[in-house]
C-alpha atoms as a PDB file:
ATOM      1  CA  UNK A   1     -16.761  63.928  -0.398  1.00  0.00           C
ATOM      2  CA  UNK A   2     -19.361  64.152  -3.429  1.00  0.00           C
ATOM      3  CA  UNK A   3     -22.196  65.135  -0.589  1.00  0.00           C
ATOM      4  CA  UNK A   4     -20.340  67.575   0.960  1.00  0.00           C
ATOM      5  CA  UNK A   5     -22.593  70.695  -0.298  1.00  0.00           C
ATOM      6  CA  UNK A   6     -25.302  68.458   1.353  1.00  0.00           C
ATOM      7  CA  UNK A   7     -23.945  68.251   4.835  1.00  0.00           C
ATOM      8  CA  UNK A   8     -22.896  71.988   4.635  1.00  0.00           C
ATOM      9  CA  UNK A   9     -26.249  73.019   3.907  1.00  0.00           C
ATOM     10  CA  UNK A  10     -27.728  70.820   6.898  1.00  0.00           C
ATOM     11  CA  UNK A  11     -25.089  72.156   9.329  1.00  0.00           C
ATOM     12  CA  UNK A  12     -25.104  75.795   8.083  1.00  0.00           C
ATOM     13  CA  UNK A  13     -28.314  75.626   8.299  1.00  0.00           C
ATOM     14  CA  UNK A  14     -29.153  77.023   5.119  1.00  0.00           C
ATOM     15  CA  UNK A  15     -32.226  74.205   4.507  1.00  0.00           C
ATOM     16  CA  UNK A  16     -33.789  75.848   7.413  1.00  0.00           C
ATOM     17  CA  UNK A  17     -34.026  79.155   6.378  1.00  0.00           C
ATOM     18  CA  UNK A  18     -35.223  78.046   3.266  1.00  0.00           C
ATOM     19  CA  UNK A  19     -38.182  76.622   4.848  1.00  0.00           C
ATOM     20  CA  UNK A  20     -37.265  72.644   4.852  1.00  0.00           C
ATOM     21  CA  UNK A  21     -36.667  70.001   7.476  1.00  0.00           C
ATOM     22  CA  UNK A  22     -34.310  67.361   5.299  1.00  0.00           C
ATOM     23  CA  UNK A  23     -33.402  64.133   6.955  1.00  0.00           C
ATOM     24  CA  UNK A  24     -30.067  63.019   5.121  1.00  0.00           C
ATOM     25  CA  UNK A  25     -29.848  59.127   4.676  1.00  0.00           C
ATOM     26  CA  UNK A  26     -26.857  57.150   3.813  1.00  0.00           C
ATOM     27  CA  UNK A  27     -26.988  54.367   1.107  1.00  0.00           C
ATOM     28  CA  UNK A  28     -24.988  52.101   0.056  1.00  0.00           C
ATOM     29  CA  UNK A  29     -24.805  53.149  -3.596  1.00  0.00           C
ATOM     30  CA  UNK A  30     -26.496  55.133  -6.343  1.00  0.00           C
ATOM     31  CA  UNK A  31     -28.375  52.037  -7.752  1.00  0.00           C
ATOM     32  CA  UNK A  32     -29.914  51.617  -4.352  1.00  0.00           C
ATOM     33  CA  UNK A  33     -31.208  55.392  -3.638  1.00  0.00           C
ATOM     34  CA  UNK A  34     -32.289  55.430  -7.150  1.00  0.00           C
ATOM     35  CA  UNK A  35     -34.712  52.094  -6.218  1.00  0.00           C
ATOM     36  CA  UNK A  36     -35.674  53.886  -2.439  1.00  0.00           C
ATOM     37  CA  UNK A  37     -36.467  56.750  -4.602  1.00  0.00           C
ATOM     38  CA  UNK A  38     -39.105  54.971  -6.847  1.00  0.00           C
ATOM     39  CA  UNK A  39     -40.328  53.247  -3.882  1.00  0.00           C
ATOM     40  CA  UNK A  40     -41.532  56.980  -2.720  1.00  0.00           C
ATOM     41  CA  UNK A  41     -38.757  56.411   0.710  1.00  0.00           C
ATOM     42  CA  UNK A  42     -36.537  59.171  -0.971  1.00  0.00           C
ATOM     43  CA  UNK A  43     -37.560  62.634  -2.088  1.00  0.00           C
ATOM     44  CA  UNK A  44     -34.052  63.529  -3.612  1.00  0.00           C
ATOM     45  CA  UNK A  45     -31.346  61.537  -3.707  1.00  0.00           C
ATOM     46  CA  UNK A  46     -27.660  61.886  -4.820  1.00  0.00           C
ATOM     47  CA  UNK A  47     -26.215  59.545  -7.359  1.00  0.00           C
ATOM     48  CA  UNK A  48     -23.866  58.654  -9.911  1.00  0.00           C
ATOM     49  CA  UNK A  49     -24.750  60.475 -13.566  1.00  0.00           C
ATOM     50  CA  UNK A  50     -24.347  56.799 -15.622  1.00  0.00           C
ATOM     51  CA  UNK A  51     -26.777  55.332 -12.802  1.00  0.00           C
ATOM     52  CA  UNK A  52     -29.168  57.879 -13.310  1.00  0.00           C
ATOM     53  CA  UNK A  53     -29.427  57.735 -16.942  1.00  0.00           C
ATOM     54  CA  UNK A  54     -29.572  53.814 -16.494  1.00  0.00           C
ATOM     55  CA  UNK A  55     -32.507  53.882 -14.512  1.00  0.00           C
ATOM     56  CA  UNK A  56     -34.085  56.764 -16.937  1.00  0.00           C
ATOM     57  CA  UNK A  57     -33.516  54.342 -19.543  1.00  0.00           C
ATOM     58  CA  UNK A  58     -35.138  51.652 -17.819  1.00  0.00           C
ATOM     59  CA  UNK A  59     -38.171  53.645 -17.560  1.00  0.00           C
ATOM     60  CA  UNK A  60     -37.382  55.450 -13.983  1.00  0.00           C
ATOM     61  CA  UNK A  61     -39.150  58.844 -14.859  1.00  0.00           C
ATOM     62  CA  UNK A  62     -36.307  61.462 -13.559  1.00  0.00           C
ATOM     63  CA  UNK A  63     -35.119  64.604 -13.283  1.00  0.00           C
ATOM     64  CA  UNK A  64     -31.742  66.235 -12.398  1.00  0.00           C
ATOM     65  CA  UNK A  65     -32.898  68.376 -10.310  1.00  0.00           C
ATOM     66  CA  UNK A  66     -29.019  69.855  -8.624  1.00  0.00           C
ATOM     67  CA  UNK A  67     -25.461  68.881 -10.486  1.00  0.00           C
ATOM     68  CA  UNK A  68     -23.062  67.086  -7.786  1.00  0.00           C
ATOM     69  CA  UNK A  69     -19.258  67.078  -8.059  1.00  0.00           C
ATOM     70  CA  UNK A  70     -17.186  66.776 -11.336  1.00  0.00           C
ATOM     71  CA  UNK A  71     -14.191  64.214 -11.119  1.00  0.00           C
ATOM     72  CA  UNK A  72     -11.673  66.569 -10.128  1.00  0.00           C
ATOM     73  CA  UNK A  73      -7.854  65.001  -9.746  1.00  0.00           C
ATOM     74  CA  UNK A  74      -7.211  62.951  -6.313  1.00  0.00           C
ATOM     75  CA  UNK A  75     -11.511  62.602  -6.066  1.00  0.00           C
ATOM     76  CA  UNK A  76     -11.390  58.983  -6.977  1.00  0.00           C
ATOM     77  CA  UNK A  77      -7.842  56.747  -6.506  1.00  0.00           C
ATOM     78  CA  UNK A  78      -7.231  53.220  -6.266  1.00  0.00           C
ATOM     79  CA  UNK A  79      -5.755  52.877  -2.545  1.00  0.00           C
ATOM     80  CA  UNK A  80      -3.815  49.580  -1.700  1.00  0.00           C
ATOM     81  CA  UNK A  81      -1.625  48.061   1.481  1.00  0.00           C
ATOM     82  CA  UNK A  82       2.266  48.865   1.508  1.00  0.00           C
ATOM     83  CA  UNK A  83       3.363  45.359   0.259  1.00  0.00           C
ATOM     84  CA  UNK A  84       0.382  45.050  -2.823  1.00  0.00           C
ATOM     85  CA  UNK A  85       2.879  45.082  -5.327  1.00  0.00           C
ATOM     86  CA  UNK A  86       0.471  47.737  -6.726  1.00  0.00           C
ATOM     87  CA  UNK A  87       2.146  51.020  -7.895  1.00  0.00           C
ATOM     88  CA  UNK A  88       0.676  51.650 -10.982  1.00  0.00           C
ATOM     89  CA  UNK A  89      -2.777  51.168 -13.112  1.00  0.00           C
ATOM     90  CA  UNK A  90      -1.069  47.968 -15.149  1.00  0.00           C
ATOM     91  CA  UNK A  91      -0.509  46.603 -11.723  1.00  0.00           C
ATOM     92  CA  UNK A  92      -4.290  45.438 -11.068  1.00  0.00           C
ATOM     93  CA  UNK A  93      -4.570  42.967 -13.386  1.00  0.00           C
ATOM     94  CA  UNK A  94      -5.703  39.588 -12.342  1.00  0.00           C
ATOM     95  CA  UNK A  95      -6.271  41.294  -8.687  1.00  0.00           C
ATOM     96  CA  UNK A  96      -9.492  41.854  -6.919  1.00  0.00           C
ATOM     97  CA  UNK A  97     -10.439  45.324  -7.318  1.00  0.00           C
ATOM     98  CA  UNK A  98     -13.372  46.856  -4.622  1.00  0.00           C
ATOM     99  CA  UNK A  99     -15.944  49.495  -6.563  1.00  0.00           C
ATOM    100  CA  UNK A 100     -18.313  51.249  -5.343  1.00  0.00           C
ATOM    101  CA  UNK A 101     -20.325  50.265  -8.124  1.00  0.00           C
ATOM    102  CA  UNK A 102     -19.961  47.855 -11.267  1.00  0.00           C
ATOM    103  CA  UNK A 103     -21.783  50.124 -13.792  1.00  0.00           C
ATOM    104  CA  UNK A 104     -21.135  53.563 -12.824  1.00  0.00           C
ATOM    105  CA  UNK A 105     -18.957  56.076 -14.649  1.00  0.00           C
ATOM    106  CA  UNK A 106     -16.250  55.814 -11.956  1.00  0.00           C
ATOM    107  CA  UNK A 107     -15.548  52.190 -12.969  1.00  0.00           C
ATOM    108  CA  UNK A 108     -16.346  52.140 -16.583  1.00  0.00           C
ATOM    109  CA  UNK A 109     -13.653  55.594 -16.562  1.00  0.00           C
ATOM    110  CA  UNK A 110     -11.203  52.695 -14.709  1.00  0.00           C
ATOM    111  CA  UNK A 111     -11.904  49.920 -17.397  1.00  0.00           C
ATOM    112  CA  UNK A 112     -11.499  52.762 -20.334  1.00  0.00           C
ATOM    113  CA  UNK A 113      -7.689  53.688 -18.277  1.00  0.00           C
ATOM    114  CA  UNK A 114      -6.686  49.539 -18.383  1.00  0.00           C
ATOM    115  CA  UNK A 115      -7.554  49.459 -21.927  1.00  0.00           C
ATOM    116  CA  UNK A 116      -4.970  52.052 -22.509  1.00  0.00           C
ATOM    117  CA  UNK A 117      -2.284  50.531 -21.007  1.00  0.00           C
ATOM    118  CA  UNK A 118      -3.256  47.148 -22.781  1.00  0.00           C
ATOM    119  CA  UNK A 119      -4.240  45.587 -19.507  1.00  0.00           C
ATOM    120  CA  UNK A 120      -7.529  43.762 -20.881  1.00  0.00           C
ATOM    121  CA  UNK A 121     -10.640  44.766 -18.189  1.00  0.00           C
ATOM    122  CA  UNK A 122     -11.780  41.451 -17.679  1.00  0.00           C
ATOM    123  CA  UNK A 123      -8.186  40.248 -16.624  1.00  0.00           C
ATOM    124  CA  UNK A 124      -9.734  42.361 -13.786  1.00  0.00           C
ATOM    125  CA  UNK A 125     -11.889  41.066 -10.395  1.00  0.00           C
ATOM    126  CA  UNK A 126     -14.212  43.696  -9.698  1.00  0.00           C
ATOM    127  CA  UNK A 127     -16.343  43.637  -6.642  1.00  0.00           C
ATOM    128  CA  UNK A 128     -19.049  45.733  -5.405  1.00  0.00           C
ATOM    129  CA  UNK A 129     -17.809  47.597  -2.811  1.00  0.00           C
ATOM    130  CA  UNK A 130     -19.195  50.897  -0.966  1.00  0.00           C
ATOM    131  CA  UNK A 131     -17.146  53.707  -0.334  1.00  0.00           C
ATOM    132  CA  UNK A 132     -17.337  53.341   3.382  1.00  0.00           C
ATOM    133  CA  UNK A 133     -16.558  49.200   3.478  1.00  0.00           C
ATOM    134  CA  UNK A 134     -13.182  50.309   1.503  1.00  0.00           C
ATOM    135  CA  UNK A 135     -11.036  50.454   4.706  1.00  0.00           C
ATOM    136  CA  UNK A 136     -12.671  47.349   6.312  1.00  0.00           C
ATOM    137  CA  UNK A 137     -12.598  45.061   2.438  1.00  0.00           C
ATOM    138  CA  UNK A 138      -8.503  46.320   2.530  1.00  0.00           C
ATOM    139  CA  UNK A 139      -7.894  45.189   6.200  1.00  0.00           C
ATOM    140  CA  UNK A 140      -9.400  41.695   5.713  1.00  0.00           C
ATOM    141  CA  UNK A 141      -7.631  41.296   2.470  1.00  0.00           C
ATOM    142  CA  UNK A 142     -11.184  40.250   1.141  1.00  0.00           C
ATOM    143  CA  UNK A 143      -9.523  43.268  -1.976  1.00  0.00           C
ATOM    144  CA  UNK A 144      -6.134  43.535  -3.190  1.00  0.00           C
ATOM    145  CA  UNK A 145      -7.065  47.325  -3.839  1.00  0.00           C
ATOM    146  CA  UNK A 146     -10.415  49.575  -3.469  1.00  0.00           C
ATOM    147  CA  UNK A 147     -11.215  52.491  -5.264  1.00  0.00           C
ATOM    148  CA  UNK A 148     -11.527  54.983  -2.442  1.00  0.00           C
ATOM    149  CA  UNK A 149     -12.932  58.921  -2.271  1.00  0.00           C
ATOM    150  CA  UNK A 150     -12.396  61.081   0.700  1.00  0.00           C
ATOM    151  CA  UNK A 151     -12.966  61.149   3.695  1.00  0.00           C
ATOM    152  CA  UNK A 152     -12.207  56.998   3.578  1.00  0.00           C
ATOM    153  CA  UNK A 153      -9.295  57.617   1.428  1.00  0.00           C
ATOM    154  CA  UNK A 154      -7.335  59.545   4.291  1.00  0.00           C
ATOM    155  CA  UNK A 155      -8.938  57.472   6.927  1.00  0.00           C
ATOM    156  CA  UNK A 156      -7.507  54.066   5.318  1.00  0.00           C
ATOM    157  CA  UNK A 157      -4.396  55.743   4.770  1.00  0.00           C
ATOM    158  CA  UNK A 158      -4.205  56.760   8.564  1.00  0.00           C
ATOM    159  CA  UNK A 159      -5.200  53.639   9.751  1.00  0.00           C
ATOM    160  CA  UNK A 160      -3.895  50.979   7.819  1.00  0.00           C
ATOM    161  CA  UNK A 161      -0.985  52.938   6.056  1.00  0.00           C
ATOM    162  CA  UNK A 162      -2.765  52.203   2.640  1.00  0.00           C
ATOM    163  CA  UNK A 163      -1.938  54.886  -0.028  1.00  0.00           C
ATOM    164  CA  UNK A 164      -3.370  55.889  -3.060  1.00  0.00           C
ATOM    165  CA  UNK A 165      -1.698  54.493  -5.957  1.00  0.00           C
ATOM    166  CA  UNK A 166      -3.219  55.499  -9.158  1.00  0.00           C
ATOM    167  CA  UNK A 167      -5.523  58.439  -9.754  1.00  0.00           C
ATOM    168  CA  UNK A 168      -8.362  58.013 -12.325  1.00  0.00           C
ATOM    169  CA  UNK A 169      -8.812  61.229 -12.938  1.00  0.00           C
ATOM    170  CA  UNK A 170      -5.432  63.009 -13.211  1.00  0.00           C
ATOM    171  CA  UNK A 171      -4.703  66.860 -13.745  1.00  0.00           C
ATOM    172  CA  UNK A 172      -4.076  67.558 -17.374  1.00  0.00           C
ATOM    173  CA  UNK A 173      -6.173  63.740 -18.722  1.00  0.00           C
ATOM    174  CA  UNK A 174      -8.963  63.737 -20.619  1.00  0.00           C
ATOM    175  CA  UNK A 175     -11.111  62.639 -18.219  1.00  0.00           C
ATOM    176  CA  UNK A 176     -10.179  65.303 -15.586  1.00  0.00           C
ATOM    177  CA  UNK A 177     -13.375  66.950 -14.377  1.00  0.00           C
ATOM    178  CA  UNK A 178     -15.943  65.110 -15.751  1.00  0.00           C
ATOM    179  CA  UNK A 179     -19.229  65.730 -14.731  1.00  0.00           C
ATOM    180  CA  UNK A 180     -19.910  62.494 -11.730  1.00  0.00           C
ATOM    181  CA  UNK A 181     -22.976  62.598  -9.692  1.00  0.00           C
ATOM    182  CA  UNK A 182     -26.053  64.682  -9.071  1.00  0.00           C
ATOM    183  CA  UNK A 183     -29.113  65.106  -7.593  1.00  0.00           C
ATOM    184  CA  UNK A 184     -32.149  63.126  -8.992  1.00  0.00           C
ATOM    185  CA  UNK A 185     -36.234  63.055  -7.985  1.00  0.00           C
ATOM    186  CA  UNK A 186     -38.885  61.832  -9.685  1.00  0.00           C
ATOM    187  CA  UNK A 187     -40.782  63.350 -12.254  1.00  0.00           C
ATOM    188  CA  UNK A 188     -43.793  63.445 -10.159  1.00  0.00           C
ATOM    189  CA  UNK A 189     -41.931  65.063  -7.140  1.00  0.00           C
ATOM    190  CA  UNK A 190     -40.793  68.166  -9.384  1.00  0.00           C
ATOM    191  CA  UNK A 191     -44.357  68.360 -10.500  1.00  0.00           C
ATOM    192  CA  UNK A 192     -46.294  67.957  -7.623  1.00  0.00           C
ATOM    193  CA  UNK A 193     -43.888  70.124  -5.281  1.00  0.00           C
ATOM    194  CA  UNK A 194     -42.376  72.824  -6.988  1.00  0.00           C
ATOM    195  CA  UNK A 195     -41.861  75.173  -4.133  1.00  0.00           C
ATOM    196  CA  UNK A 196     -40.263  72.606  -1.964  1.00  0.00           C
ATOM    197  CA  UNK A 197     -37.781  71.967  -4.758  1.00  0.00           C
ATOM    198  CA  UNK A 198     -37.094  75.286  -5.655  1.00  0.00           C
ATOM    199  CA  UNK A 199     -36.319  75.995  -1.643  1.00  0.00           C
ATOM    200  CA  UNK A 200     -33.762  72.474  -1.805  1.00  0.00           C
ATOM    201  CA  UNK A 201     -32.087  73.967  -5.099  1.00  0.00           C
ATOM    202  CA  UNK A 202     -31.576  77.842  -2.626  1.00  0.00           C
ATOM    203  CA  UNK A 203     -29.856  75.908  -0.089  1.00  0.00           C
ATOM    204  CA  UNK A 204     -27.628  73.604  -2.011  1.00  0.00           C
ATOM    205  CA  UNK A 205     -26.471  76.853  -4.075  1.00  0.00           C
ATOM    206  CA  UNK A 206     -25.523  78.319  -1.062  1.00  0.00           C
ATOM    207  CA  UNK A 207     -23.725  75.373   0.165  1.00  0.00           C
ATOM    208  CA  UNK A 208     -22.427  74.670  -2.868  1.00  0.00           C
ATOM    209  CA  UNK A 209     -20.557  77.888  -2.866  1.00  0.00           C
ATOM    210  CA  UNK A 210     -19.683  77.581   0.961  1.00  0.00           C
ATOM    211  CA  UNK A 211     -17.567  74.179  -0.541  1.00  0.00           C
ATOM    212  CA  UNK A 212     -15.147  76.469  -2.045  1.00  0.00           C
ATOM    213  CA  UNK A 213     -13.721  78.156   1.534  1.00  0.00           C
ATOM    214  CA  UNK A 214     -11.536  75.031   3.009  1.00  0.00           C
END
């Protein structure tokens, strides 16, 4: 998953040696940790690169402070039921489509892929769904298809037999490895705590190189 360094570096330990106690907490989406983290309830918090720049724009004062994942191939799919009718990217239009987000680079990469295959976007339903709701949205039918990441791709798949049908970022396409998410604070945090964010960039290094041994 894109917070996988994160968890490694909580369970290995690593944060701990650097000096920190971090309490990891789940949002629903980037938007959301992006508003705790203004609000002063998040130090650091991981999210989408188009939602960060969104809320720089706004006038958030951030900082990357740690680069997440890229989109590497079979990250991000569109997962659907056996009996969809959904087998290929053309086949979502005038479905309901579950996103984690409506404005991140995820779906705005998905709207760019319809537009090449002269399916227009807003023949599209999108709905705001999180990663985590994917396999719950797909049993009620409330979705006709979800964009899914792991682990919820595999855990739809093994629990409701949906498979991924279209992968937005596939091997050889020009939007294979795109830089995706990363790790934003505020302004004020780097400033005002430079040692504590110098110790969070240690441990994520280390865990972010522990991500590369399956």
């Amino acid at each position: 998953s894109s917070s996988a360094a994160l968890y490694i570096a909580q369970d290995k330990g690593f944060f701990n040696q650097a000096g920190l106690n971090v309490q990891i907490v789940t949002t629903q989406n980037g938007g959301q940790a992006l508003s705790q983290l203004e609000g002063g309830a998040l130090d650091v918090t991981l999210a989408n690169d188009v939602s960060g720049i969104q809320a720089d724009v706004k006038g958030q004062s951030l900082k990357l402070v740690f680069d997440g994942p890229s989109c590497a191939p079979n990250t991000f799919v569109i997962s659907a039921l056996p009996g969809s009718g959904i087998t290929k990217l053309a086949d979502i239009k005038n479905k309901t489509i579950g996103v984690s987000s409506l404005k991140d680079g995820i779906t705005a990469t998905l709207k760019e892929s319809l537009a090449a295959v002269n399916v227009a976007p807003s023949s599209v339903h999108f709905v705001q769904i999180s990663y985590a709701q994917s396999e719950t949205a797909l049993k009620s039918h409330s979705v006709n298809a979800t964009v899914t990441s792991e682990p919820y791709t595999t855990e739809a798949a093994e629990t409701l037999g949906a498979r991924p049908v279209v992968d937005l970022f596939p091997q050889g396409s020009a939007e294979a490895n795109i830089p995706n998410a990363g790790y934003f604070a505020t302004s004020k945090f780097v400033q005002n705590d430079p040692k504590t964010l110098a110790a969070f960039q240690k441990a994520m290094s280390r865990a972010a190189a522990a991500t590369n041994n399956r």
